[in-house]
Protein backbone atom coordinates (compact mmCIF):
# COMPACT_ATOMS: atom_id res chain seq x y z
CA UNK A 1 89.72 93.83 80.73
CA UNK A 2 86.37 95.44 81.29
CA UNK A 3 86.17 98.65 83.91
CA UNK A 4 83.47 98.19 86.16
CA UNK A 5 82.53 98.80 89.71
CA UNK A 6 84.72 95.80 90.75
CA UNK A 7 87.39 96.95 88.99
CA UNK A 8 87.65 100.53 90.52
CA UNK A 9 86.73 99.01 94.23
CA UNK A 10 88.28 95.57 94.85
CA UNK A 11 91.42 95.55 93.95
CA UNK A 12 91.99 99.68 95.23
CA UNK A 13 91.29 98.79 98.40
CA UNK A 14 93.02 95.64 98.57
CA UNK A 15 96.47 96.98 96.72
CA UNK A 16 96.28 100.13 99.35
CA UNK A 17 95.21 97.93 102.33
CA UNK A 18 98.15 95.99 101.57
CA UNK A 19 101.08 98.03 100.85
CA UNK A 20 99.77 100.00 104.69
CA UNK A 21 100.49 96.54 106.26
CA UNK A 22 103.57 96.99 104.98
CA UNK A 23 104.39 100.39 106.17
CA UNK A 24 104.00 98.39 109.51
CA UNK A 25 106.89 96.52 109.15
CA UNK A 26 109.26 99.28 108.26
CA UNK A 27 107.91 101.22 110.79
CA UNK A 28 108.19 98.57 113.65
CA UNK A 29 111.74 98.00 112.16
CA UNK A 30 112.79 101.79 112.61
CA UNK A 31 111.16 103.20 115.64
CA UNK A 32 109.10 103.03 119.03
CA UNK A 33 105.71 101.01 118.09
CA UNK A 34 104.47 102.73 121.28
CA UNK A 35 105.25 106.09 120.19
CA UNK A 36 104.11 105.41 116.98
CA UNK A 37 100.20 104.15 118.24
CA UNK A 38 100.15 107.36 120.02
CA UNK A 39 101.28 109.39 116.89
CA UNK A 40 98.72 112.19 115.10
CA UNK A 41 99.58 114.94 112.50
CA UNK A 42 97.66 117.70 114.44
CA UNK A 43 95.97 117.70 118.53
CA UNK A 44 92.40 117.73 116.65
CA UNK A 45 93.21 114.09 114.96
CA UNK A 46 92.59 110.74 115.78
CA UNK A 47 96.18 108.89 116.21
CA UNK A 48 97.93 106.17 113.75
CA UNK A 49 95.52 102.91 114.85
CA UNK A 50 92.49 105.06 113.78
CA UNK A 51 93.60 105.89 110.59
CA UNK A 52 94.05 102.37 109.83
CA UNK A 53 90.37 101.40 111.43
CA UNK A 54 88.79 104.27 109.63
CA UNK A 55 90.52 102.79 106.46
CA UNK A 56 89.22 99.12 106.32
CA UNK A 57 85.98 100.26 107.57
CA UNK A 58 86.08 102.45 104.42
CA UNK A 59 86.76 99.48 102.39
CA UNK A 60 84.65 96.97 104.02
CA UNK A 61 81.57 98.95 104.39
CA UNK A 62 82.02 100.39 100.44
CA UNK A 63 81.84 96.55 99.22
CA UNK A 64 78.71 95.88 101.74
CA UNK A 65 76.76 99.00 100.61
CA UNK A 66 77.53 98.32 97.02
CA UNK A 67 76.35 94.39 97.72
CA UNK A 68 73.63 94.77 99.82
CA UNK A 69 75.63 92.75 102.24
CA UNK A 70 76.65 92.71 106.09
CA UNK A 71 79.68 93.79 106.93
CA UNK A 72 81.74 92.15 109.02
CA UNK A 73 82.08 94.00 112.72
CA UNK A 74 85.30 95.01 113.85
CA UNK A 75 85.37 96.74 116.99
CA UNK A 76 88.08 99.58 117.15
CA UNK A 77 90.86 97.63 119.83
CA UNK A 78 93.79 97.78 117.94
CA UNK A 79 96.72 98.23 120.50
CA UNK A 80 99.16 97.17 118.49
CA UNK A 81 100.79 96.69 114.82
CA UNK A 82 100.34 93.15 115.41
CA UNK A 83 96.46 93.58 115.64
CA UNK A 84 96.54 96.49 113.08
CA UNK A 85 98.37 93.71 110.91
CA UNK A 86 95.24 91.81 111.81
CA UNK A 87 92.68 93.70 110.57
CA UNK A 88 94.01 94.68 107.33
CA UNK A 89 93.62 91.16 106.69
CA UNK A 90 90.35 90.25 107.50
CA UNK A 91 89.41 93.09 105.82
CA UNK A 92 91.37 91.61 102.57
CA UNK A 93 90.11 88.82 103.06
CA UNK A 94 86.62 90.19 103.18
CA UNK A 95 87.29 92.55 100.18
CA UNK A 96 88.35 89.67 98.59
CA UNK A 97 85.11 87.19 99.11
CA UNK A 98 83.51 89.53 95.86
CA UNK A 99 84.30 88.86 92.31
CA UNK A 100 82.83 91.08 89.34
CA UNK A 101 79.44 89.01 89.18
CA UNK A 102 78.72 90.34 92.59
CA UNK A 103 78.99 93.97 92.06
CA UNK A 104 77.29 94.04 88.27
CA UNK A 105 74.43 96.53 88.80
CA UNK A 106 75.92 98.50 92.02
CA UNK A 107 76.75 101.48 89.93
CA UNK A 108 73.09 101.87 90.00
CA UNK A 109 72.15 100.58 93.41
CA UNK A 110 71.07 103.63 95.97
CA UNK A 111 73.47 104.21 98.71
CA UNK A 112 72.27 105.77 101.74
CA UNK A 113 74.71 107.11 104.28
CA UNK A 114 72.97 108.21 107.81
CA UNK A 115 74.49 110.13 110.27
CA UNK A 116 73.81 109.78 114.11
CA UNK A 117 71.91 113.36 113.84
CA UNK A 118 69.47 111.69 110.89
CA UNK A 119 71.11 114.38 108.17
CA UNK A 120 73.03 112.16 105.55
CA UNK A 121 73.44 111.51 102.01
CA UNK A 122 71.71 109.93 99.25
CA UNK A 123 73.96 108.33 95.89
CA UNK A 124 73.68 106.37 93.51
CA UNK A 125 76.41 103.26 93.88
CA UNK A 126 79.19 104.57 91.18
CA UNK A 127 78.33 108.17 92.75
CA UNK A 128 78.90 106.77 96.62
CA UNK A 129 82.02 104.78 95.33
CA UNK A 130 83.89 107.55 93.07
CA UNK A 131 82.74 110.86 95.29
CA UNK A 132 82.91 109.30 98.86
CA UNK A 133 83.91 105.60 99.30
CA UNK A 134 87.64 106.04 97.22
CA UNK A 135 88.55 109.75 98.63
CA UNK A 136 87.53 109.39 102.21
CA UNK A 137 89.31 105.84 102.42
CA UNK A 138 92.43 107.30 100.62
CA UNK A 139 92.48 110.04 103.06
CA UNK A 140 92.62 107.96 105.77
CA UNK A 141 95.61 105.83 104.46
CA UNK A 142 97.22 108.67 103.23
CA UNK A 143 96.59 110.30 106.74
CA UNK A 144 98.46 107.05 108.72
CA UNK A 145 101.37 106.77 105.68
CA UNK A 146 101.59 111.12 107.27
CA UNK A 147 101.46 110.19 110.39
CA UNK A 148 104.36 107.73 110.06
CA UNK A 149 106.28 109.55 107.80
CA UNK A 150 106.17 112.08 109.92
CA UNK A 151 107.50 110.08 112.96
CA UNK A 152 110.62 109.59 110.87
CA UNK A 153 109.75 106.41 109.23
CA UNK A 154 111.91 106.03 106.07
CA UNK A 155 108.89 105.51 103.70
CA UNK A 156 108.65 106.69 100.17
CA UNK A 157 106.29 107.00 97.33
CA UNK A 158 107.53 103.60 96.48
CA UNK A 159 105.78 102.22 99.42
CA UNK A 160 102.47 104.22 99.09
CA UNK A 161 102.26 102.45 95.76
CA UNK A 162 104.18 99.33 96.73
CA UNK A 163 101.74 97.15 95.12
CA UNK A 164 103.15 98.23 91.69
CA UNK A 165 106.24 96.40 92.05
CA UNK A 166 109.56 96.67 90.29
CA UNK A 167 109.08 99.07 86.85
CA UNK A 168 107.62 96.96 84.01
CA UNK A 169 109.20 98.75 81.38
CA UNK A 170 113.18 98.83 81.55
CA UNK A 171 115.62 100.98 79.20
């Protein structure tokens, strides 16, 4: 298998969007969902639903910078796990609208990221993906798998890296 720019995008975002779904359902299974929307590590941060928000729009506006594409809009109303649910999925299913052919080239491709004060940055598509797009959506989702552990929830570093599944190698 080659390593390319769909390699170290698609199927990271989609593995990590997908095991956070899951923290959903252990967490809705152990405590208050209420409680747990409202939840933050620290006053100065933006609670559990943001986390995930903050996460797919990672994801889904990494794969539309690197295409040259639209992505889609997805206004920030998630009350609930249900709708959190929700949006992980379209954003999967987004994510998941790109094959290999789409992104040859993007590690190339200028990135341009504008803030609402005009001051930004400027990358080139692997540089945007590797130094920005993969650490600020991993903070995000390892900020809401904090948040929850935090609240009690019984997750593990099994279910940050879920997606692995049962050990391939056995004794």
């Amino acid at each position: 298998m080659d390593f390319n720019m769909w390699t170290a995008s698609v199927p990271v975002f989609v593995n990590t969007l997908t095991d956070m779904r899951a923290w959903l359902d252990k967490a809705a299974a152990e405590k208050d969902e209420a409680v747990l929307l409202e939840a933050r590590l620290a006053p100065d941060m933006r609670p559990l639903p943001a986390q995930y928000q903050m996460a797919s729009d990672s994801a889904k506006n990494a794969l539309a910078r690197l295409t040259g594409t639209e992505a889609p809009s997805m206004p920030d109303t998630e009350q609930s796990f249900a709708d959190l649910r929700e949006r992980c999925d379209k954003t999967i299913a987004f994510l998941n609208g790109f094959d290999a052919a789409s992104l040859t080239g993007s590690e190339a491709r200028e990135v341009e990221l504008k803030f609402p004060n005009g001051q930004g940055y400027r990358w080139t598509g692997a540089e945007y993906l590797t130094g920005f797009a993969l650490p600020n959506f991993f903070f995000h989702a390892t900020t809401a798998y904090a948040i929850l552990r935090n609240a009690g929830v019984s997750l593990g570093k099994p279910d940050f890296l879920q997606h692995l599944g049962p050990p391939s190698i056995t004794a």
